[in-house]
Protein backbone atom coordinates (compact mmCIF):
# COMPACT_ATOMS: atom_id res chain seq x y z
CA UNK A 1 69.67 149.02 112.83
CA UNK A 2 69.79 145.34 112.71
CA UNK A 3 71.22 145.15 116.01
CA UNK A 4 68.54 147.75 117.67
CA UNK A 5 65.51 145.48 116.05
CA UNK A 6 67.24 142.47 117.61
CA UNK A 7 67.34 144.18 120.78
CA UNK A 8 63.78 145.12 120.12
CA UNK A 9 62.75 141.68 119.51
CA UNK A 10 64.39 139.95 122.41
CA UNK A 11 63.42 142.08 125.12
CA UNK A 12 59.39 142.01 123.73
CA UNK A 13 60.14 138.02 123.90
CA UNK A 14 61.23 137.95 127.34
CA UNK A 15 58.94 140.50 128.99
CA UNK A 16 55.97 138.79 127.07
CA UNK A 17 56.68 135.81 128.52
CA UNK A 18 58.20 135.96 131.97
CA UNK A 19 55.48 138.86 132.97
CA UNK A 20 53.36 136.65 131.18
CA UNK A 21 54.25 133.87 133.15
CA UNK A 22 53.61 136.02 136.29
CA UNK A 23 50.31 137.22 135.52
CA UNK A 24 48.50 134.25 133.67
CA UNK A 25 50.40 130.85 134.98
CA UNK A 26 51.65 132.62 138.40
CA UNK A 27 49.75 130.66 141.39
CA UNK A 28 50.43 127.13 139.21
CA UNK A 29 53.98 127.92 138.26
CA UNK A 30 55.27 129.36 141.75
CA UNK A 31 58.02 131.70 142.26
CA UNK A 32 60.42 128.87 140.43
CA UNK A 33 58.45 128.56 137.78
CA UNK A 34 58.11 132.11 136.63
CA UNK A 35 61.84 132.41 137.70
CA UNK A 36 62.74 129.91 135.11
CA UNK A 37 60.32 131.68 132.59
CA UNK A 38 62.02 134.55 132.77
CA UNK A 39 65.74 132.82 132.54
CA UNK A 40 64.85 130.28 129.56
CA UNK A 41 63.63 133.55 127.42
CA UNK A 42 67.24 134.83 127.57
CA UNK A 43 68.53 131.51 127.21
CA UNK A 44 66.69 131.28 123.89
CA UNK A 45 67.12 134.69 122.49
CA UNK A 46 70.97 134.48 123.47
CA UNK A 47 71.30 131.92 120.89
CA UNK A 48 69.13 133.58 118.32
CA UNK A 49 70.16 137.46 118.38
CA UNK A 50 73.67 137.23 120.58
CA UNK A 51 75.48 137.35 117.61
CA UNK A 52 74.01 140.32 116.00
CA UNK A 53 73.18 142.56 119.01
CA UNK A 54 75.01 140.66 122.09
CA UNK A 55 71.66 139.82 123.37
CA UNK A 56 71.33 142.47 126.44
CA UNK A 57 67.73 143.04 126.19
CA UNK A 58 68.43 144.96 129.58
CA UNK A 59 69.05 148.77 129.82
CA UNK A 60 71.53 147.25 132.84
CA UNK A 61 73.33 145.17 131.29
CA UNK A 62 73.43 148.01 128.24
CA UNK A 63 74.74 150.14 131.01
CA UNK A 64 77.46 147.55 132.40
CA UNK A 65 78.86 146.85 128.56
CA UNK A 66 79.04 150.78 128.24
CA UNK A 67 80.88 150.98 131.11
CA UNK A 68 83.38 147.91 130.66
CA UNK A 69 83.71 150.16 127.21
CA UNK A 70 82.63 147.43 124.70
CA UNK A 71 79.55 150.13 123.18
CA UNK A 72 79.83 153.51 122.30
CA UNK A 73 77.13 156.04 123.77
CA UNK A 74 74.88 156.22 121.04
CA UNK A 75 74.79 152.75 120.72
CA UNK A 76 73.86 152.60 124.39
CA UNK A 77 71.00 155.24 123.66
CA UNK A 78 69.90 153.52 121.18
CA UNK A 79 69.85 150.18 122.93
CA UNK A 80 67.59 151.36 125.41
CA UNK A 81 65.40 153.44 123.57
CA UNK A 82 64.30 150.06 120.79
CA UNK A 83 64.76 147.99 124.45
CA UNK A 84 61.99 149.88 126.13
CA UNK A 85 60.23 149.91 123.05
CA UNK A 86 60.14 146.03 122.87
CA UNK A 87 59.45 145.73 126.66
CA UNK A 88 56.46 148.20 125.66
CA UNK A 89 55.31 146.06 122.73
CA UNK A 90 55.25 142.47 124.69
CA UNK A 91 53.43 143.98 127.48
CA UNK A 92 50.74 145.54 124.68
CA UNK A 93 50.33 141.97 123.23
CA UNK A 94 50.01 140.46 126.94
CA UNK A 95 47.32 142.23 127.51
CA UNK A 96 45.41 141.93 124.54
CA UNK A 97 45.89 137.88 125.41
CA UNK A 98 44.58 138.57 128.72
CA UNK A 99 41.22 140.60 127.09
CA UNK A 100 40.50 138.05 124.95
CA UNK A 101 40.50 135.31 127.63
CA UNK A 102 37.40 136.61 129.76
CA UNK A 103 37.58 133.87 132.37
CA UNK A 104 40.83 135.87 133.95
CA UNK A 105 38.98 138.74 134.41
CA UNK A 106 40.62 141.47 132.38
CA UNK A 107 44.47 142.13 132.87
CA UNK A 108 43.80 144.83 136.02
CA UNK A 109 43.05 141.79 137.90
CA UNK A 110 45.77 139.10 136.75
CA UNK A 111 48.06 142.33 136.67
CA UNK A 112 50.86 142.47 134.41
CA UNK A 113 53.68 140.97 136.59
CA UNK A 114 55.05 144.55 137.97
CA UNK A 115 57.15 145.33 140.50
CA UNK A 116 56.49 147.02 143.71
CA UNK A 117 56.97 147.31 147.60
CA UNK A 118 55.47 147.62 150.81
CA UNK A 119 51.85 146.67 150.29
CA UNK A 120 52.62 145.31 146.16
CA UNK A 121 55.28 143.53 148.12
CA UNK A 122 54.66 139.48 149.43
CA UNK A 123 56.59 140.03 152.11
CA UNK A 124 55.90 144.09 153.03
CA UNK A 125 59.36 144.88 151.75
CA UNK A 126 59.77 148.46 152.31
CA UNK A 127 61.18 151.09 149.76
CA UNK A 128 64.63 151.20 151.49
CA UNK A 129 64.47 147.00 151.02
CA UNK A 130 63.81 147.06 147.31
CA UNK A 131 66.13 149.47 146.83
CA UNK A 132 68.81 147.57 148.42
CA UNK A 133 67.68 144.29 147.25
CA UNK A 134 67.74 145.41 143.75
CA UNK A 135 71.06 147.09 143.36
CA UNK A 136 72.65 143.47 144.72
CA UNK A 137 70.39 141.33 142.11
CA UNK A 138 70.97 143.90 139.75
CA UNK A 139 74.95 143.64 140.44
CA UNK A 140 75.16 140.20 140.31
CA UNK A 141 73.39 139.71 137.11
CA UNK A 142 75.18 142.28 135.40
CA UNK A 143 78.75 141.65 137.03
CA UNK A 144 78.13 137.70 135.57
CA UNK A 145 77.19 138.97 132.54
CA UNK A 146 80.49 141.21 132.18
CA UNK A 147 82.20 138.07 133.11
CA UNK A 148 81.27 135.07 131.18
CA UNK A 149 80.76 137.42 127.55
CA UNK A 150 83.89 138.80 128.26
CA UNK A 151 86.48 135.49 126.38
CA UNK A 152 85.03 134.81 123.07
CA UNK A 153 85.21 131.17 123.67
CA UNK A 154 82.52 131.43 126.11
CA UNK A 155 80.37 132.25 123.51
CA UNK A 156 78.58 128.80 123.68
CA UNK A 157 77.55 128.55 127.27
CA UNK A 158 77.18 132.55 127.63
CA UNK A 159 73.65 131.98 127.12
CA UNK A 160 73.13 129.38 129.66
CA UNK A 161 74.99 131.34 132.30
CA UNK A 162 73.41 134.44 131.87
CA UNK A 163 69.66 133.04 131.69
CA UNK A 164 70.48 130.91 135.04
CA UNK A 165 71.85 133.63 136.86
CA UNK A 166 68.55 135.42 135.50
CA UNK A 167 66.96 132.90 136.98
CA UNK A 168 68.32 132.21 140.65
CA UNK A 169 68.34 136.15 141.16
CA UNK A 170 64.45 135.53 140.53
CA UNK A 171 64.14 132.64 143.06
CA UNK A 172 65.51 135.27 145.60
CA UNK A 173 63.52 138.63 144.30
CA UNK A 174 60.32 137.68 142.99
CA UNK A 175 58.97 137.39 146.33
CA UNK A 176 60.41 140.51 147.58
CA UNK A 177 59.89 143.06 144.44
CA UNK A 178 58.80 140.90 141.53
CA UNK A 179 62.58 141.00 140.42
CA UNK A 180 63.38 144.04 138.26
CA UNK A 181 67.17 144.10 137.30
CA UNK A 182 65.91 145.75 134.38
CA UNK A 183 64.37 149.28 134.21
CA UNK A 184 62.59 148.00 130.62
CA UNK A 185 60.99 145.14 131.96
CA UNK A 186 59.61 147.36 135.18
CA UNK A 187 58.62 150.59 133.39
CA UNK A 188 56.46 148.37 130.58
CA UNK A 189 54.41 146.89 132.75
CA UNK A 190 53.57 150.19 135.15
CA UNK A 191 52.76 152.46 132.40
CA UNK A 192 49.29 149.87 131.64
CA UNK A 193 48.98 149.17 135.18
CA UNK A 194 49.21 153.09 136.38
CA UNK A 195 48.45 154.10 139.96
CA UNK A 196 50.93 152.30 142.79
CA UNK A 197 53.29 150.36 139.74
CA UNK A 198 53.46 153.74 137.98
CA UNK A 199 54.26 155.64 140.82
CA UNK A 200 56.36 153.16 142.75
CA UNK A 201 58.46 151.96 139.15
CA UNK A 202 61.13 154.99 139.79
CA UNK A 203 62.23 152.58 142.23
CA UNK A 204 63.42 149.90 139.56
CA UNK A 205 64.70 151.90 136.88
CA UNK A 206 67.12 153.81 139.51
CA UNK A 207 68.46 150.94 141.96
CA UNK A 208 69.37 148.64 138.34
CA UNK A 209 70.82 151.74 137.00
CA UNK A 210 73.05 151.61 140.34
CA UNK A 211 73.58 147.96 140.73
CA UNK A 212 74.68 148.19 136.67
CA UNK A 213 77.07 150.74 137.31
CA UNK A 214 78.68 149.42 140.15
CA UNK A 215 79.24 146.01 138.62
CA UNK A 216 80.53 147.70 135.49
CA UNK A 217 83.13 149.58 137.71
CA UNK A 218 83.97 146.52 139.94
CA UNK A 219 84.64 144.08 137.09
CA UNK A 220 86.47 146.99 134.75
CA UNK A 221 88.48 147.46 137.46
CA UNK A 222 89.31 143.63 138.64
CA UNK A 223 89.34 142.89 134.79
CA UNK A 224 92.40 145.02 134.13
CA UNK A 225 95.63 144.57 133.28
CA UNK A 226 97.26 147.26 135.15
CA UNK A 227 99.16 146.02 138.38
């Protein structure tokens, strides 16, 4: 249980504050900004929880563990079920920061830093686009993740890695989808926001579900010892 509350804890930390960042500080922080947001939350929780939990705080990277068979099932059940709950909770308390700051204008109009495409997309990205985009971001954030936790004596610049690579697959997303890689952090935000984020979020829980298998399969496979 200690290790689902952890879970719980760190993935309500980082969606409260890189959404956060989105939808309150977006137009002063930029697409870096928020990118870095969003990478310094794992960087902190790694070193807080990654020794009781492992510090996924991503269905995907849940996913990608499972696979690389370093979690049993209901451990991966229950991952996602307290991460999804956490996402659910930081996205409650970003909104009631938003309502109590009147000058924003209510959290419809700052929104709530969810994904989309086509018309929720800068750049028009259509639904084919985000898919693709976010199996490969997906992939690569889960593949280095498999990676660099993989030797023990990584341990002390796991966290680093991880919530850079968070980070630069941001720089490269957020402008396309917003940057999902993780289903938690997508479906939070779209079940307050409702109408096109609700109905466009199946989007980013399937193609992170895909990129998180396929990593998990590449790097089991390239990881092995068998000739």
């Amino acid at each position: 249980m200690k290790r689902y509350i952890s879970e719980l804890i760190g993935t309500m930390v980082l969606v409260l504050f890189g959404c956060g960042s989105a939808a309150i500080a977006g137009a002063a922080l930029g697409n870096l900004g928020i990118a870095m947001a969003f990478g310094l939350s794992i960087v902190a929780m790694a070193y807080v929880i990654g020794d009781i939990s492992g510090c996924h705080i991503n269905p995907a990277v849940s996913i990608g563990m499972w696979i690389d068979g370093r979690m049993e099932e209901k451990d991966l059940i229950m991952y996602i079920i307290f991460q999804c709950i956490g996402a659910i909770i930081g996205i409650a308390l970003l909104v009631a920061i938003i309502n109590s700051a009147p000058d924003l204008g209510g959290y419809l109009a700052t929104g709530l830093g969810q994904n989309g495409f086509g018309s929720a997309s800068s750049v028009g990205l259509d639904v084919v686009g985000a898919i693709i985009v976010e199996i490969i971001l997906t992939f690569v954030f889960v593949f280095t993740v498999l990676g660099v936790t993989k030797k023990t004596e990584n341990a002390t610049i796991a966290g680093i890695v991880i919530g850079l690579t968070l980070a630069f697959v941001h720089i490269m997303g957020i402008p396309l989808t917003g940057t999902s890689v993780n289903p938690a952090r997508s479906l939070a935000p779209a079940l307050f926001m409702g109408g096109q984020a609700l109905q466009q979020v199946w989007v980013f829980i399937l193609a992170p579900i895909v990129g998180a298998v396929i990593a998990g399969l590449l790097f089991k496979a390239l990881a092995s010892e068998d000739i």
